[in-house]
Every structure is written in C-alpha cells, then in structure tokens.
C-alpha atoms as a PDB file:
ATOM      1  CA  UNK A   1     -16.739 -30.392  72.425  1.00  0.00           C
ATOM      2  CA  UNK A   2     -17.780 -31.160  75.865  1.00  0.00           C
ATOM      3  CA  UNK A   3     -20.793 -29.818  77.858  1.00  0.00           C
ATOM      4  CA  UNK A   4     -18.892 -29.837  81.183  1.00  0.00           C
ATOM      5  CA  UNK A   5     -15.423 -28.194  82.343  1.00  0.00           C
ATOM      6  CA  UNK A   6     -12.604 -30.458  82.737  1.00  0.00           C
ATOM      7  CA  UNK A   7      -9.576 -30.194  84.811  1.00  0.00           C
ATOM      8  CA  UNK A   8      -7.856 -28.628  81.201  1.00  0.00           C
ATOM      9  CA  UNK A   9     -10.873 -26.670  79.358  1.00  0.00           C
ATOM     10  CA  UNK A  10     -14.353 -24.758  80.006  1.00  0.00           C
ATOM     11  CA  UNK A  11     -16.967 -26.939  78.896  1.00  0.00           C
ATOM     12  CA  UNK A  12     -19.676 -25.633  76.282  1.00  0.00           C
ATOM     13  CA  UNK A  13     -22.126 -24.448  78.784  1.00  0.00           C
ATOM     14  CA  UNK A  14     -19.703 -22.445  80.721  1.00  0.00           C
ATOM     15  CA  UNK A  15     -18.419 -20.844  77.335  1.00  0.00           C
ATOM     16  CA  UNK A  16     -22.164 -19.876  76.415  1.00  0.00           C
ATOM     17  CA  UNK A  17     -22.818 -18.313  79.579  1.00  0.00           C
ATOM     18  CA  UNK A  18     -20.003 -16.593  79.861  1.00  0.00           C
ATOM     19  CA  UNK A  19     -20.349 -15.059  76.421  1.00  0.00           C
ATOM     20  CA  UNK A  20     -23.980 -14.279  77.134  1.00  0.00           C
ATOM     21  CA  UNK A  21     -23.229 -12.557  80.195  1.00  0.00           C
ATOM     22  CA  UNK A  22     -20.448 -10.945  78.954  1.00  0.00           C
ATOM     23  CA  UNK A  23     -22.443  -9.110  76.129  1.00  0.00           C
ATOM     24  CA  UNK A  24     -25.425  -8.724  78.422  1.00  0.00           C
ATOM     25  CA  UNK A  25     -23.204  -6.459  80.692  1.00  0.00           C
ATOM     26  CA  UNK A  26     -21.563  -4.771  78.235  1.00  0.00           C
ATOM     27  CA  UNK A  27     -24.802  -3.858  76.512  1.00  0.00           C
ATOM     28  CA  UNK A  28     -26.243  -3.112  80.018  1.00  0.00           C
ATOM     29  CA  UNK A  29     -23.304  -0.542  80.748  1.00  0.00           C
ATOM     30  CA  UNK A  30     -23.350   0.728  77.623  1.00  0.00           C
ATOM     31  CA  UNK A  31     -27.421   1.298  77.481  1.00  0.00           C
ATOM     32  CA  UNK A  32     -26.844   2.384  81.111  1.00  0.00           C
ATOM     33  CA  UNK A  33     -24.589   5.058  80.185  1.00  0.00           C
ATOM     34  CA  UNK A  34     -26.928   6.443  77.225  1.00  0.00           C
ATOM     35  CA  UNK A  35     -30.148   6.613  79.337  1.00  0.00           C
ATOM     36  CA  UNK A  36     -29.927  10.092  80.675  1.00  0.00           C
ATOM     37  CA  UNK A  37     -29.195  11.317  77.003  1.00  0.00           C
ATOM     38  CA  UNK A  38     -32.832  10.524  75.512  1.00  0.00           C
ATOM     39  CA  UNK A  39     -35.635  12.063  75.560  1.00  0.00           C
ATOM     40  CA  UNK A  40     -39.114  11.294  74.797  1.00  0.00           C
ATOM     41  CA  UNK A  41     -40.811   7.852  74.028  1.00  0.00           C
ATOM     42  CA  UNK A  42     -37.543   6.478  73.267  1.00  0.00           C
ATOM     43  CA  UNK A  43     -35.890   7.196  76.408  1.00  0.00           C
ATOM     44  CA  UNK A  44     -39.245   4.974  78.323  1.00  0.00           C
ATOM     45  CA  UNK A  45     -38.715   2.271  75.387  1.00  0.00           C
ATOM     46  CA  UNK A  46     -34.882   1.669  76.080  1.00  0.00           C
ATOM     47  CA  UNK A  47     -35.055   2.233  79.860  1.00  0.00           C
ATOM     48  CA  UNK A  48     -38.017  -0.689  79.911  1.00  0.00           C
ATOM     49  CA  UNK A  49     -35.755  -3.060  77.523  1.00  0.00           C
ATOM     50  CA  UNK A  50     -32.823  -1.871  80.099  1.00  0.00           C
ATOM     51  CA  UNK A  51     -34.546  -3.137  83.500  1.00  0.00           C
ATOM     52  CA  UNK A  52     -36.366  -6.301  81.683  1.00  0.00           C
ATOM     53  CA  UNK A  53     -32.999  -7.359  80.602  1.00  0.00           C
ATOM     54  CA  UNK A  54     -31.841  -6.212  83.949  1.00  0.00           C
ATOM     55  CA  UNK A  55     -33.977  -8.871  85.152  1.00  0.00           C
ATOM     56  CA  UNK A  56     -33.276 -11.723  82.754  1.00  0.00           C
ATOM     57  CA  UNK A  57     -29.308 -11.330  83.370  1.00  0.00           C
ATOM     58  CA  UNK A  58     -30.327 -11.967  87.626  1.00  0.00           C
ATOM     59  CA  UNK A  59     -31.569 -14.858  86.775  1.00  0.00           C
ATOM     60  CA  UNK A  60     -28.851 -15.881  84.165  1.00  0.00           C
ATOM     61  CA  UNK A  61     -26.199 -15.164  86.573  1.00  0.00           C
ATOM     62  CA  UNK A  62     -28.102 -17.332  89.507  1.00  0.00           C
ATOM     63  CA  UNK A  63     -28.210 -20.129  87.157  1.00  0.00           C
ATOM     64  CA  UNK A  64     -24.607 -19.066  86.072  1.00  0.00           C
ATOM     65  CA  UNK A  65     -23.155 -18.883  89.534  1.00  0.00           C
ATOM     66  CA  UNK A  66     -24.951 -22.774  90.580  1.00  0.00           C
ATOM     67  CA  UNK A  67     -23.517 -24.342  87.373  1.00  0.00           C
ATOM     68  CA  UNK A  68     -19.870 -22.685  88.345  1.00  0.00           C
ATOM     69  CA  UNK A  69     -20.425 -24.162  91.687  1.00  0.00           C
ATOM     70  CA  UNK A  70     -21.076 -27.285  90.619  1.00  0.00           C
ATOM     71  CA  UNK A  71     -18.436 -27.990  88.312  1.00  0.00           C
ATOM     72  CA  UNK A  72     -14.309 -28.508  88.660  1.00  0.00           C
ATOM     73  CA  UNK A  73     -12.743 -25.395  86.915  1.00  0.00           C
ATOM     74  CA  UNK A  74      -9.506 -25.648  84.562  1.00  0.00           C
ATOM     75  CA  UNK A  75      -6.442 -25.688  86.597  1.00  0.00           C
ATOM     76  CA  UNK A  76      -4.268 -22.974  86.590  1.00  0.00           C
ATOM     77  CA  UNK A  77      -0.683 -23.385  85.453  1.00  0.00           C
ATOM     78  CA  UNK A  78       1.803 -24.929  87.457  1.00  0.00           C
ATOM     79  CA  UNK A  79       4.363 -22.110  87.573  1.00  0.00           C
ATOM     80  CA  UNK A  80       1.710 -19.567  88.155  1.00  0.00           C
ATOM     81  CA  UNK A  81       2.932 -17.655  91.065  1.00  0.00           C
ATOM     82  CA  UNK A  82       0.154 -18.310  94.032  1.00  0.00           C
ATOM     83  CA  UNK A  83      -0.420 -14.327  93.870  1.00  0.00           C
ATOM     84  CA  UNK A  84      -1.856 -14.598  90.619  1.00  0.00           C
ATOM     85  CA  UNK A  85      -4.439 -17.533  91.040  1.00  0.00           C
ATOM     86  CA  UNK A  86      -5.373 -15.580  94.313  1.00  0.00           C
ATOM     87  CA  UNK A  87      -6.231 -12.325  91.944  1.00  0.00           C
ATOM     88  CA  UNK A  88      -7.886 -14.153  89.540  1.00  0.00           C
ATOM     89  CA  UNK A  89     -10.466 -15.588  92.043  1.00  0.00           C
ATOM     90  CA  UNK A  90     -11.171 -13.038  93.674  1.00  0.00           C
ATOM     91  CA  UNK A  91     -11.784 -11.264  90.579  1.00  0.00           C
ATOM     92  CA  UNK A  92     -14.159 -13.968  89.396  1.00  0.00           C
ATOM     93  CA  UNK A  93     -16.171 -14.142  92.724  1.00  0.00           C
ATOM     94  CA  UNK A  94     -16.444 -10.593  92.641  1.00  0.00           C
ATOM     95  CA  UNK A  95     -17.321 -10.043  89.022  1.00  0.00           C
ATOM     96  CA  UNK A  96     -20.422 -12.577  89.903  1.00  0.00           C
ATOM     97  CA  UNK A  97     -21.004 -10.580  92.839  1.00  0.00           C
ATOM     98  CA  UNK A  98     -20.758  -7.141  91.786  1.00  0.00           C
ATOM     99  CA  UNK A  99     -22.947  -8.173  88.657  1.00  0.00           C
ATOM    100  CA  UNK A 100     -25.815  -9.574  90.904  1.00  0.00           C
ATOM    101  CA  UNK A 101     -25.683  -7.111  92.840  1.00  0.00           C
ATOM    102  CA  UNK A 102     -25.796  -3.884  90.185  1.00  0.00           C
ATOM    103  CA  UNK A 103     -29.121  -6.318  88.494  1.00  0.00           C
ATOM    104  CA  UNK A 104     -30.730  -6.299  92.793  1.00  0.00           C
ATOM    105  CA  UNK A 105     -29.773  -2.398  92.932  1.00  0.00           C
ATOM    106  CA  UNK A 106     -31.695  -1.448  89.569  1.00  0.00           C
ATOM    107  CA  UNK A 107     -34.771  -3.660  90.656  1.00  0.00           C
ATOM    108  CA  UNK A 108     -34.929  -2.233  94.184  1.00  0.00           C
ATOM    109  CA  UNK A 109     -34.344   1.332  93.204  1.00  0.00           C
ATOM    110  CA  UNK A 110     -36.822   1.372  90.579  1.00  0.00           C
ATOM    111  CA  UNK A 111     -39.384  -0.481  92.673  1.00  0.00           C
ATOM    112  CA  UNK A 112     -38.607   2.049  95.230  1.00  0.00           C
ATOM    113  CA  UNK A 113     -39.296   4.872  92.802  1.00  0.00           C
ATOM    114  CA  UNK A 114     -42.437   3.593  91.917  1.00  0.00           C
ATOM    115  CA  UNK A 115     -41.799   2.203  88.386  1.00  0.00           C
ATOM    116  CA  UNK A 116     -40.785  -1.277  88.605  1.00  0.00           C
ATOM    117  CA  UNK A 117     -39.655  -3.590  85.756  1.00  0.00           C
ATOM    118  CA  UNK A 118     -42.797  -4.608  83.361  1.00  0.00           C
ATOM    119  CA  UNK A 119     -40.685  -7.662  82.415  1.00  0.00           C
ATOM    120  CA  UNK A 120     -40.666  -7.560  78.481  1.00  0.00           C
ATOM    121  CA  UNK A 121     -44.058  -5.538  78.204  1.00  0.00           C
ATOM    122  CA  UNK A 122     -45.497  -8.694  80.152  1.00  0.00           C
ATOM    123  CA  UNK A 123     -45.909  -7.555  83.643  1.00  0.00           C
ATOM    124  CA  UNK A 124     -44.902  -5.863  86.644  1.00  0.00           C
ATOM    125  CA  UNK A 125     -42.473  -7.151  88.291  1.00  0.00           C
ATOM    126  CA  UNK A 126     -41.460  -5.174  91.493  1.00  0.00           C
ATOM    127  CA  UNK A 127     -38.892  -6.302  93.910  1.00  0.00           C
ATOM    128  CA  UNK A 128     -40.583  -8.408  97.142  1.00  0.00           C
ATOM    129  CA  UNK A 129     -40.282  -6.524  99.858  1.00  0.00           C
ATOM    130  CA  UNK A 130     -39.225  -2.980  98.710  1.00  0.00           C
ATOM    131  CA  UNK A 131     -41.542  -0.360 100.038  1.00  0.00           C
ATOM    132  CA  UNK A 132     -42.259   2.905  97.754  1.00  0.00           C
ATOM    133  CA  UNK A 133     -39.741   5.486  99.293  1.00  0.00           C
ATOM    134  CA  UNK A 134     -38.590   7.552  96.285  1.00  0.00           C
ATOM    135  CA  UNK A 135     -35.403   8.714  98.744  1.00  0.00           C
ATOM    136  CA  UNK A 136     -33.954   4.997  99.812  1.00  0.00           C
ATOM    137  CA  UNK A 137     -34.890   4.440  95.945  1.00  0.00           C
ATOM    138  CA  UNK A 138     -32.261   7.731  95.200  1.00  0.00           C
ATOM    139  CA  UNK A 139     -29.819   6.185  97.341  1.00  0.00           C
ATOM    140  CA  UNK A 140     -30.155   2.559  95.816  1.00  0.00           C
ATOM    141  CA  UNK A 141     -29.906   4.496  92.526  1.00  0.00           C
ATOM    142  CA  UNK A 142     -26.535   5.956  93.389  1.00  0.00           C
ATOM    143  CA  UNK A 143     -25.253   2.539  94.949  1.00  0.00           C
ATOM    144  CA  UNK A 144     -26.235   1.077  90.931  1.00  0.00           C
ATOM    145  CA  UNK A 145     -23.866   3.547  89.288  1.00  0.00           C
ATOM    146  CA  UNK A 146     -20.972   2.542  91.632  1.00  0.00           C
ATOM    147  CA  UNK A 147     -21.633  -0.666  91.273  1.00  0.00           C
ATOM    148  CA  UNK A 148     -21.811  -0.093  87.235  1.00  0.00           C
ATOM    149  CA  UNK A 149     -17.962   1.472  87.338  1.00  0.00           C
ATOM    150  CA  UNK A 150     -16.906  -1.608  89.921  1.00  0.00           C
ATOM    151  CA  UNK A 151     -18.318  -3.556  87.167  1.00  0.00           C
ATOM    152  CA  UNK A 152     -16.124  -1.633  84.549  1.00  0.00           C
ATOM    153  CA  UNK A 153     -12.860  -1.731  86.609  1.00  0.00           C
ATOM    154  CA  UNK A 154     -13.091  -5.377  86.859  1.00  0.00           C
ATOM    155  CA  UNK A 155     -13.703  -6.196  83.351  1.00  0.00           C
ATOM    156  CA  UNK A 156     -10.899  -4.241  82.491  1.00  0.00           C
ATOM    157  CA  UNK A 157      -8.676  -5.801  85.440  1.00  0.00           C
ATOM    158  CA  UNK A 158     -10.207  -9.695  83.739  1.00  0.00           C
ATOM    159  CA  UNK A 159      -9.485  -8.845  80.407  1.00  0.00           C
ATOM    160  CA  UNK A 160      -5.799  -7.521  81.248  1.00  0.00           C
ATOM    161  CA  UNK A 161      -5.332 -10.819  83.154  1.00  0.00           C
ATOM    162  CA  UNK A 162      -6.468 -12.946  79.997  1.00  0.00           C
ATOM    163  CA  UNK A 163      -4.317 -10.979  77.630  1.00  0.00           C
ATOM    164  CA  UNK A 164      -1.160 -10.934  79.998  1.00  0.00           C
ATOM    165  CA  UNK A 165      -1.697 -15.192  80.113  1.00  0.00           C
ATOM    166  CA  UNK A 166      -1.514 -14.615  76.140  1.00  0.00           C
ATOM    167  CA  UNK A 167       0.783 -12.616  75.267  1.00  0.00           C
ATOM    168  CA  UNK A 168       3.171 -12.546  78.081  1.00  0.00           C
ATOM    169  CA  UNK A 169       2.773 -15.883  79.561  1.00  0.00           C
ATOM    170  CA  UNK A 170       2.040 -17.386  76.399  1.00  0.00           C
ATOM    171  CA  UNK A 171       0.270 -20.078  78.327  1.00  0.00           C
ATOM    172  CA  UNK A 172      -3.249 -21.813  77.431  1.00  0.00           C
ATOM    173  CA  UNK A 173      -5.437 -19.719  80.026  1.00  0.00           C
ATOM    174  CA  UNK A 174      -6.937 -17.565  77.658  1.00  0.00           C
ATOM    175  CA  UNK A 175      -7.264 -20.564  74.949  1.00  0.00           C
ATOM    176  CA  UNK A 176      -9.181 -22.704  77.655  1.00  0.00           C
ATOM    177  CA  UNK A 177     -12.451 -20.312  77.163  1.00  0.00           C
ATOM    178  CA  UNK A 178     -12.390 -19.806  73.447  1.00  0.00           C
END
C-alpha cells in the first residue's frame, strides 16, 4: 500500500487520518451530547478527557488539513456530473473547517469561563489571547453547539454521498478510502 494519494487511491496516511478523525468526532459529539447528563466527579473526569481530546483533534486536523494540501487527491469519475464534484468539495473544505472551528470554540469558551483545558491532567492550557469574560465565553459556548449539529449535518450529507457512489453509482469512490 502506498503512503501517498495517487491520482486513483488515498494513500495510507490519508486513510489513517481520516479514520482517526472520523472516530475522534464522533466520540467528541457523542461525549458532547452526554455531558450535561452527569453529575458528580464523573461529569469533571469526562468533560477534562472531552476538552484534552478537544485539543489533540486541533492539532490532528492542522496536520490533517497541510498533508491534504500537499498532496494530489483521487480524481473523480469522468461522467460525474460537475454539480456533484462541486458538492463534494465544498463538503470536504467545510467538514475541515467546521471541525477546526467547533475544537477553537470549546478552547475559547472554556478559557473564557475560567476553566481551560489541563491537557491530559498535564497542564493548563488556555487559549492565547482569550480574556476571562464568563458572557463572550456563554456566547462562544452556544456558537460550539451549532457548530457540533453543522458538524452532524455534514457527516450525514458525506456519508450519503459515499454510499450513493456505492450503491447507486456503483463506481470506485467509496472503494478509493477503504
């Protein structure tokens, strides 16, 4: 298998990272969602493992997005109708987007709030440049659960797009990141 993409397949490291980050997110979202329902010491213990991974998936997706930028990407089909490739970037740029932006939102807010990341019980890690002001923290914090149902929609729009290239199409796109 190759480490790079070529003009026909995703190359190993794309593959990885794409699998990482799409469990990290779907973990995040899912965590995310459960946060408000515990109480107690757990609640603290999963909201710290929440933001520290919060952290670590920034950083994956920078390194993500600069190793997508610097390699060629698969082409698309030659009957696929110009539409279509259209959609499907801008669903990719905006899945990176979106995602880096819900991992900045939870970092600001919670800086904001006064209880910044202690990345992996190691230490504090607030966000450069985010004063303590627990109401532009509340709106940041409102901005993160928009962003976490953008997030949703589009996973469910990429997903639909792979499956329709598989069972509709019946063309490779799908088989060119497994």
């Amino acid at each position: 298998m190759q480490i790079k993409n070529t003009t026909d397949r995703y190359g190993l490291v794309t593959k990885l990272f794409h699998g990482v980050v799409a469990l990290s997110v779907m973990g995040m979202l899912l965590i995310g969602s459960l946060l408000d329902i515990l109480a107690g010491p757990t609640q603290g213990a999963v909201y710290g493992w929440h933001k520290s991974l919060g952290i670590t998936l920034l950083a994956l997706m920078i390194v993500f997005m600069l190793w997508s930028a610097r390699n060629i990407k698969p082409r698309y089909p030659q009957d696929e109708p110009v539409v279509q490739v259209i959609l499907a970037k801008v669903v990719r740029y905006l899945l990176y987007g979106v995602v880096t932006a819900m991992c900045l939102s939870g970092w600001i807010f919670t800086t904001a709030k006064d209880n910044p990341p202690v990345f992996w019980g190691w230490f504090n890690l607030p966000a450069p440049f985010v004063p303590v002001s627990p109401s532009f923290g509340h709106t940041i914090r409102q901005w993160h659960t928009y962003l976490a149902w953008t997030i949703l929609g589009l996973v469910i729009l990429h997903v639909i797009g792979a499956l329709y290239h598989h069972f509709v199409r019946k063309d490779n796109v799908l088989k060119r990141m497994l």
